[in-house]
Protein backbone atom coordinates (compact mmCIF):
# COMPACT_ATOMS: atom_id res chain seq x y z
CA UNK A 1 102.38 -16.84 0.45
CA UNK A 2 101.62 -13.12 0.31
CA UNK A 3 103.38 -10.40 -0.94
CA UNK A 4 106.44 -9.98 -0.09
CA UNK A 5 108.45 -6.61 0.28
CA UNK A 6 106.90 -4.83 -1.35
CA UNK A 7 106.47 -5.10 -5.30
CA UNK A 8 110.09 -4.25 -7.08
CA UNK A 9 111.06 -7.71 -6.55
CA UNK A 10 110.96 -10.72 -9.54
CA UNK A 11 107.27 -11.48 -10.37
CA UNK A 12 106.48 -7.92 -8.71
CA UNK A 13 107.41 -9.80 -4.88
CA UNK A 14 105.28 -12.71 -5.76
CA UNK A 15 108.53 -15.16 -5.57
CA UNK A 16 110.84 -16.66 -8.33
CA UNK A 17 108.09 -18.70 -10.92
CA UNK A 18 105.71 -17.10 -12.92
CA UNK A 19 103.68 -20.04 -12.50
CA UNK A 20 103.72 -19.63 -8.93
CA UNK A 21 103.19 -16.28 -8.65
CA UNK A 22 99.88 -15.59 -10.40
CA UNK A 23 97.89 -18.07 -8.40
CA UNK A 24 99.11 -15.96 -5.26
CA UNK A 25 98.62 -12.60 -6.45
CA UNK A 26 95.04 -13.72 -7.23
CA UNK A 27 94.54 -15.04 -3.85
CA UNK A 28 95.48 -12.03 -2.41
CA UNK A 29 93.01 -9.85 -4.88
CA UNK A 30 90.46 -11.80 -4.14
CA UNK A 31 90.89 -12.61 -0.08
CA UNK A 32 91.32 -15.67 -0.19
CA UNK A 33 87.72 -15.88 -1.16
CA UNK A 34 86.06 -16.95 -4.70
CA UNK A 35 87.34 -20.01 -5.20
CA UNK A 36 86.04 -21.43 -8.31
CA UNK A 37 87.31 -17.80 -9.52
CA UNK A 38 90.56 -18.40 -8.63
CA UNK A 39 91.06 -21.52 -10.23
CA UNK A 40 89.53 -20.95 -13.63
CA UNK A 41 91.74 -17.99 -13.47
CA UNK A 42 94.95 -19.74 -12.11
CA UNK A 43 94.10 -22.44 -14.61
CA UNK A 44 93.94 -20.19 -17.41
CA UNK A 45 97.06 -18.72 -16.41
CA UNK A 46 99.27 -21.73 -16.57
CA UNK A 47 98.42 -22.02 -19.98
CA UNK A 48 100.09 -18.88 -20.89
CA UNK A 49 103.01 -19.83 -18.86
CA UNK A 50 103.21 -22.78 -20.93
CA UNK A 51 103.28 -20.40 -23.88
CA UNK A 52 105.82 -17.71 -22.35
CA UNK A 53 108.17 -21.20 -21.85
CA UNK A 54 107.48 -23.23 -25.23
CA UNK A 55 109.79 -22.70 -28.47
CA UNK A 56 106.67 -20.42 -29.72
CA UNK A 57 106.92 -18.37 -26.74
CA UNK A 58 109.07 -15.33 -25.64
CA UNK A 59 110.99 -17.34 -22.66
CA UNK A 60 110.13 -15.43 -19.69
CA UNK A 61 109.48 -16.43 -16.14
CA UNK A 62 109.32 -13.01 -14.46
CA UNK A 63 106.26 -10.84 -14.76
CA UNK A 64 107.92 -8.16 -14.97
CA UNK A 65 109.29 -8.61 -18.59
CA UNK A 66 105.74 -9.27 -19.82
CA UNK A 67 104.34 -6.15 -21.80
CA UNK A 68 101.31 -5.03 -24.11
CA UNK A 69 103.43 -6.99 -26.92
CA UNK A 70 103.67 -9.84 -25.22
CA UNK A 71 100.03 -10.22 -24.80
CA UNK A 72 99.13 -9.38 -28.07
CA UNK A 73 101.60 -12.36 -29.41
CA UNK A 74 99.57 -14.38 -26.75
CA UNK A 75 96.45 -13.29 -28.68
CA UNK A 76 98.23 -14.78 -31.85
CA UNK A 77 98.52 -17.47 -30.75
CA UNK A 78 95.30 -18.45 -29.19
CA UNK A 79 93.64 -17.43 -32.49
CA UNK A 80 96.14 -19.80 -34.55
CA UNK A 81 94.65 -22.60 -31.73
CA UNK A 82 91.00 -21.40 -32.90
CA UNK A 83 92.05 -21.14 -36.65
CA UNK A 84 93.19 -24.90 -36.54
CA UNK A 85 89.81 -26.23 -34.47
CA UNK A 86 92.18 -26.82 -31.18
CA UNK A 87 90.23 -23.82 -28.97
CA UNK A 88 86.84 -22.31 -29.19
CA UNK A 89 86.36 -19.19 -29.46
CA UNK A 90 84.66 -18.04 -26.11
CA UNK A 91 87.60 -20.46 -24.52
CA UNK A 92 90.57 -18.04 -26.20
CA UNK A 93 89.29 -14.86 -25.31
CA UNK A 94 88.26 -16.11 -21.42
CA UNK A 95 92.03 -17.08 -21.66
CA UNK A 96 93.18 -13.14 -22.54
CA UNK A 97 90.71 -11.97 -20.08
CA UNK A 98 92.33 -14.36 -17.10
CA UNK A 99 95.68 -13.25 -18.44
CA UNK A 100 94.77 -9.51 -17.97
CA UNK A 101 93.10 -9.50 -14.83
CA UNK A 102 96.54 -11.67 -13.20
CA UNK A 103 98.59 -9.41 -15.06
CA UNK A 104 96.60 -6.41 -12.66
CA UNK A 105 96.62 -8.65 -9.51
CA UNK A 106 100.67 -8.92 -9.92
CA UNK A 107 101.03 -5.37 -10.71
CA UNK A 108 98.47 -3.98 -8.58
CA UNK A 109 97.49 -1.51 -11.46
CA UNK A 110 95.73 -2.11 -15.51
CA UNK A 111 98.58 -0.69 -17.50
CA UNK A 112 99.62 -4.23 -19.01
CA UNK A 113 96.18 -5.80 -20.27
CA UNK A 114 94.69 -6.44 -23.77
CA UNK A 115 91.71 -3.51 -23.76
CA UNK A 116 89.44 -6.10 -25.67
CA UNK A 117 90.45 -9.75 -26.39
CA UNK A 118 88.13 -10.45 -28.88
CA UNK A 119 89.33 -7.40 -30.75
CA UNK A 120 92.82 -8.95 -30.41
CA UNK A 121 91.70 -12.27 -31.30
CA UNK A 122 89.97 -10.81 -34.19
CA UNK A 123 87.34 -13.05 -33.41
CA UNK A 124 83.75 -12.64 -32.32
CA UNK A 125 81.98 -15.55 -29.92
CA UNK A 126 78.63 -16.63 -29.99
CA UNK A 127 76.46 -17.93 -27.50
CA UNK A 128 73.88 -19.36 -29.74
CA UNK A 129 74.85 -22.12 -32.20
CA UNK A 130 73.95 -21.39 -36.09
CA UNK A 131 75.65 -24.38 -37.95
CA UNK A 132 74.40 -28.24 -37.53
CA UNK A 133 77.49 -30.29 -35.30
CA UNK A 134 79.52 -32.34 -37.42
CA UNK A 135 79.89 -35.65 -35.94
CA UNK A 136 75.91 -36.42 -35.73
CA UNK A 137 76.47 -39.73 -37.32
CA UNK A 138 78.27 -42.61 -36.04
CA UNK A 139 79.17 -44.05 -38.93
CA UNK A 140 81.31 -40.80 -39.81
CA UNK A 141 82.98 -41.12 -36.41
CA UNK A 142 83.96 -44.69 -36.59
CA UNK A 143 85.48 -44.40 -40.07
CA UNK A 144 87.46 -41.55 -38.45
CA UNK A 145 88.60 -43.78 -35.85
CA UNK A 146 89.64 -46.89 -38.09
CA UNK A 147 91.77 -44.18 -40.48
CA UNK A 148 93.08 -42.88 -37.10
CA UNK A 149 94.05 -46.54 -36.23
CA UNK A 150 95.55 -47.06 -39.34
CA UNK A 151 97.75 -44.16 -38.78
CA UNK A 152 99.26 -45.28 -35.31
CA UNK A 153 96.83 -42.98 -33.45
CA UNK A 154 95.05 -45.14 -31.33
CA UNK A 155 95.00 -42.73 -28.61
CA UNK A 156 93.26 -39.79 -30.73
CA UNK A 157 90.68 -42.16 -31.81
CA UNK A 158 90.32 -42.98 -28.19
CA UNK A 159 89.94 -39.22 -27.43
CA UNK A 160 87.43 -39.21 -30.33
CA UNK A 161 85.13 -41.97 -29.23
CA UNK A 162 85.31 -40.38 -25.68
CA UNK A 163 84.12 -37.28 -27.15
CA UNK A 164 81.38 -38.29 -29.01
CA UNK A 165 80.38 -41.09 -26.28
CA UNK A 166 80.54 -39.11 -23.16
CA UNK A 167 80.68 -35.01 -24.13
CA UNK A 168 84.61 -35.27 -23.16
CA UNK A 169 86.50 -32.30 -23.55
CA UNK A 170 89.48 -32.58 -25.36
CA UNK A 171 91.23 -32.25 -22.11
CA UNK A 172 89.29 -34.60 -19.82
CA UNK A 173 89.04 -37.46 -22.58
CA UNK A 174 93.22 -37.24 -22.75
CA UNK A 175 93.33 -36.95 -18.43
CA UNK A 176 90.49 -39.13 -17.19
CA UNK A 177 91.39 -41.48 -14.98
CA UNK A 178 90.23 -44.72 -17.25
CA UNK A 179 90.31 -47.95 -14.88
CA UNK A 180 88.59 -45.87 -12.38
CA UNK A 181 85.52 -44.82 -15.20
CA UNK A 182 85.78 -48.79 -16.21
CA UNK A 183 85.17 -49.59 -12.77
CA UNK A 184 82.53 -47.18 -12.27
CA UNK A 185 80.59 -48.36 -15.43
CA UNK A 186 80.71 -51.78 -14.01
CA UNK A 187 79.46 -51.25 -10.62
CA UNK A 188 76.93 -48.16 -10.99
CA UNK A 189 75.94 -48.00 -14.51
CA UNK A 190 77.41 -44.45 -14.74
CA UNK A 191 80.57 -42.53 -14.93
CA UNK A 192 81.86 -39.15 -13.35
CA UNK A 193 83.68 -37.42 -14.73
CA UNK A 194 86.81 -35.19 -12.57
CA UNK A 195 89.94 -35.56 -14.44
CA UNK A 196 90.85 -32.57 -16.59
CA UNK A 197 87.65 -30.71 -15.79
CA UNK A 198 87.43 -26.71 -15.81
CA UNK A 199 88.54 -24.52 -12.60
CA UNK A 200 86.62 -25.05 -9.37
CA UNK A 201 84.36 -28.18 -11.11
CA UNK A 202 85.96 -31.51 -9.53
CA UNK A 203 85.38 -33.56 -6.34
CA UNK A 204 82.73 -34.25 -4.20
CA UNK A 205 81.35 -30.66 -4.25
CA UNK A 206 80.94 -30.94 -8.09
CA UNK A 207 80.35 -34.33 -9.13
CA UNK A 208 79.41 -35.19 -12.94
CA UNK A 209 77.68 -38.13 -13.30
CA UNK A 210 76.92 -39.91 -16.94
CA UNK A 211 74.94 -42.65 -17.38
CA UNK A 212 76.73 -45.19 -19.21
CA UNK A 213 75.32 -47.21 -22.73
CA UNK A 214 76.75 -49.20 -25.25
CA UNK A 215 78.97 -46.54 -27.06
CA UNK A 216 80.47 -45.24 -23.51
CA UNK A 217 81.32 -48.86 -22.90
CA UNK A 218 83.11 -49.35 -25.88
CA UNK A 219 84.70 -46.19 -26.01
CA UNK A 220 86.43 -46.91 -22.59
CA UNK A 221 87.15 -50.25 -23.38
CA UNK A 222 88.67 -48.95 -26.20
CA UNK A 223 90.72 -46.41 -24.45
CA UNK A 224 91.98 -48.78 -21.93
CA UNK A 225 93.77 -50.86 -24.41
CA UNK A 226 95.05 -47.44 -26.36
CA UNK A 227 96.24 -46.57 -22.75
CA UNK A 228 100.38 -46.43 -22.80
CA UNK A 229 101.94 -49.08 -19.79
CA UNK A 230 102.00 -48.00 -16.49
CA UNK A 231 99.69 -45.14 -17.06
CA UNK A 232 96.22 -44.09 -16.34
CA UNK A 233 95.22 -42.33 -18.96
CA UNK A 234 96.02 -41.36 -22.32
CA UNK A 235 99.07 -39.77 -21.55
CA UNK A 236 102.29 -41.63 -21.36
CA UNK A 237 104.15 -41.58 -17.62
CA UNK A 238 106.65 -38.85 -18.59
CA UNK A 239 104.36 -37.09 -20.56
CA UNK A 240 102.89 -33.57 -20.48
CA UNK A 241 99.58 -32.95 -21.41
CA UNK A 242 100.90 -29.94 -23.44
CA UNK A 243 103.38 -32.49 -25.40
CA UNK A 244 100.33 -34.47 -25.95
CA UNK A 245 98.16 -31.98 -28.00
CA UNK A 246 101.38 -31.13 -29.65
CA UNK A 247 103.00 -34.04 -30.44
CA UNK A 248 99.84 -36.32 -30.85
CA UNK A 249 96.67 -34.56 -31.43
CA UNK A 250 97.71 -31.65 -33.66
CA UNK A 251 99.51 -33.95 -36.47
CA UNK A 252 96.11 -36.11 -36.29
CA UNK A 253 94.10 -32.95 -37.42
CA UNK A 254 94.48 -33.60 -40.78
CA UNK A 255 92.65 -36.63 -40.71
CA UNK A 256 89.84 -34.73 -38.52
CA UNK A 257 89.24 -32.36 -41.65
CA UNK A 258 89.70 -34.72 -44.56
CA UNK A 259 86.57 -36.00 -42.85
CA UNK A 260 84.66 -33.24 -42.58
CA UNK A 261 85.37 -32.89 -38.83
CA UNK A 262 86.29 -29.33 -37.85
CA UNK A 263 87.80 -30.72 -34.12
CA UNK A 264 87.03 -32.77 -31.42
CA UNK A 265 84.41 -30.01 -30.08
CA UNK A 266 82.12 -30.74 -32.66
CA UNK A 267 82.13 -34.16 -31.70
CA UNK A 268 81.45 -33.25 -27.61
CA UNK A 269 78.11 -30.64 -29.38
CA UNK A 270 76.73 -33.86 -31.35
CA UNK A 271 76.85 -35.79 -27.81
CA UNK A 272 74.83 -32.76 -26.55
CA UNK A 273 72.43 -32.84 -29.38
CA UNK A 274 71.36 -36.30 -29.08
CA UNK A 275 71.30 -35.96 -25.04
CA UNK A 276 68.50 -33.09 -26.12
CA UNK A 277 67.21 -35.58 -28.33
CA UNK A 278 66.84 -38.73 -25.89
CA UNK A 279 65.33 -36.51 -23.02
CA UNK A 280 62.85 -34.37 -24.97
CA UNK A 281 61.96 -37.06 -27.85
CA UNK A 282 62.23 -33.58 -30.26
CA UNK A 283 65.47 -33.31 -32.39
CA UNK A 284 67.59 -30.44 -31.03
CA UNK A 285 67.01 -26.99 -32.02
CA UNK A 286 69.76 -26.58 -34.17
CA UNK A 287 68.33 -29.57 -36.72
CA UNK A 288 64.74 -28.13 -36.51
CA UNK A 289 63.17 -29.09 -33.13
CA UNK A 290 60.43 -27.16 -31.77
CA UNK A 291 60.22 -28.94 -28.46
CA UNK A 292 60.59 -25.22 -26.62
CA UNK A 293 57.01 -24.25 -28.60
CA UNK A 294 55.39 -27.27 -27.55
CA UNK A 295 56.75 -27.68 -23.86
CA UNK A 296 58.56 -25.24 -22.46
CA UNK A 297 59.39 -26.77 -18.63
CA UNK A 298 60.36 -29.93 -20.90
CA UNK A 299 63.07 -28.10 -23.21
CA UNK A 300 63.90 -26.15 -19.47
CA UNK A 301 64.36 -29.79 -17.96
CA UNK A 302 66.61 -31.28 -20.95
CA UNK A 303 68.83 -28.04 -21.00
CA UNK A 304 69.50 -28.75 -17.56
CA UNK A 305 70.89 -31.67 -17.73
CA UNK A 306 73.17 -31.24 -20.90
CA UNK A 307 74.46 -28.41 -18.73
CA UNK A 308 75.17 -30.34 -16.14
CA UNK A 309 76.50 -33.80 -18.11
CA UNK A 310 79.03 -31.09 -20.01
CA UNK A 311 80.54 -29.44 -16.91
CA UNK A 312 78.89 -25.78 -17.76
CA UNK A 313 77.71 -23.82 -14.35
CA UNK A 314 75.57 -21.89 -16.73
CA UNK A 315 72.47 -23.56 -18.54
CA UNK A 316 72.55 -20.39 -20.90
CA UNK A 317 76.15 -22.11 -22.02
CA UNK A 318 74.18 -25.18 -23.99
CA UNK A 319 72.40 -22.91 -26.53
CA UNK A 320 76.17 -22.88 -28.15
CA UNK A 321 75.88 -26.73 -28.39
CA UNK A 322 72.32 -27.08 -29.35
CA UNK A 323 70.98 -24.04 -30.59
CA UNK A 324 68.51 -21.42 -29.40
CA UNK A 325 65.48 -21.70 -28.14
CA UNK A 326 63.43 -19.42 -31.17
């Protein structure tokens, strides 16, 4: 639906929801075109809806009442969400930036927008990882995982095994569709991965294949049976994935930090780290390799595919995982 009449109306003429009408107004600012664009913008989007209408929130559903304020509580937020391990960095900020350029789409002009998120965040990212990922050793993980059983939290040690087995985002370990990976580990010998991925990177036209071992195996098997009844995935049927990292992941951070485990990202960088590690036969960068010195199409070949087995469009992205290539 395009604009309509003009933009005096609720949500600037972009109809009644605020959740509705950012998706459109992007559509229209970008032609219809861009799609990938559109959706890691719309995506990014919702999630500050689901801010404006949570108890932390100010309540709104018309654009209209949103103001320079009201982003930079938005940028409070998201840097509580980094301060706690829940975001990265790079993740918050693209989230201010897709808030500001919808805020311009709905009101057809940049009056409302954050001039610099990461100076509202506070916060500066980094591209290049400088600090070894926690996580590295299994042993850690798995006594993480029995402490999380022991606490009723069998589905956050699921999303941790996921994590570490796979690369999981927090967000595609809690959505993925887990008798259909189960299946697929049976019959191929590898999983993709589609549920819960970032905008524009699902179905046929982006598929993510991983080839299954012994700790993906386990770590779905394990999920399954942490898997709530008549559900497919980690979240129960009623069940928002919002609730979810509120009401289940975000208690179970303690229990990430009293063992040494800043979040569940460190976890997915220590998957990428030994996927550098199994393809080049060097340790990544980050723990001392020099596999780059030695054989540069080889460390060019390896980056590659971590790229791809995380879901990043850009190869430059897996320097933050592994480290440089000095």
């Amino acid at each position: 639906m395009a604009l309509i009449g003009g933009r005096d109306g609720r949500n600037f003429g972009y109809g009644r929801q605020l959740s509705y009408a950012g998706p459109q107004a992007l559509r229209d600012l970008f032609g219809g075109g861009h799609y990938g664009t559109v959706k890691a913008h719309s995506d990014r989007w919702q999630a500050f809806v689901r801010w404006c209408r949570s108890k932390e929130g100010p309540g709104f559903n018309d654009a209209r009442q949103i103001n320079w304020q009201t982003l930079l509580e938005y940028a409070g937020h998201l840097r509580q969400q980094v301060e706690q391990g829940e975001l990265a960095i790079a993740t918050a900020q693209n989230r201010l930036s897709s808030v500001n350029r919808t805020m311009a789409a709905l009101r057809g002009d940049q009056y409302v927008k954050v001039p610099s998120p990461s100076k509202a965040l506070g916060m500066r990212r980094t591209t290049v990882r400088r600090s070894m990922s926690q996580g590295q050793d299994r042993e850690q993980v798995k006594r993480i995982v029995e402490v999380l059983c022991e606490n009723q939290q069998p589905r956050v040690a699921a999303i941790a095994q996921l994590a570490r087995a796979s690369g999981m985002r927090l967000r595609e370990a809690i959505l993925a569709d887990l008798p259909r990976l189960n299946r697929e580990a049976k019959q191929f010998g590898k999983i993709n991965i589609q549920d819960g991925t970032k905008g524009g990177r699902s179905g046929a036209s982006a598929p993510r294949w991983i080839t299954v071992d012994d700790h993906i195996r386990d770590a779905l098997r394990f999920a399954e049976k942490a898997m709530p009844d008549d559900s497919r995935n980690l979240l129960t049927p009623n069940e928002r994935y919002l609730d979810s990292l509120q009401g289940i992941v975000r208690p179970a951070r303690d229990i990430l930090h009293q063992h040494n485990l800043k979040g569940f990202h460190e976890l997915r960088a220590a998957y990428a780290c030994k996927r550098y590690e199994q393809i080049t036969r060097h340790l990544a960068p980050i723990y001392g390799g020099n596999c780059y010195q030695l054989d540069r199409r080889l460390d060019q070949e390896a980056r590659v595919q971590v790229s791809y087995e995380l879901g990043h469009g850009r190869i430059d992205v897996v320097s933050a995982y592994i480290g440089g290539r000095a």
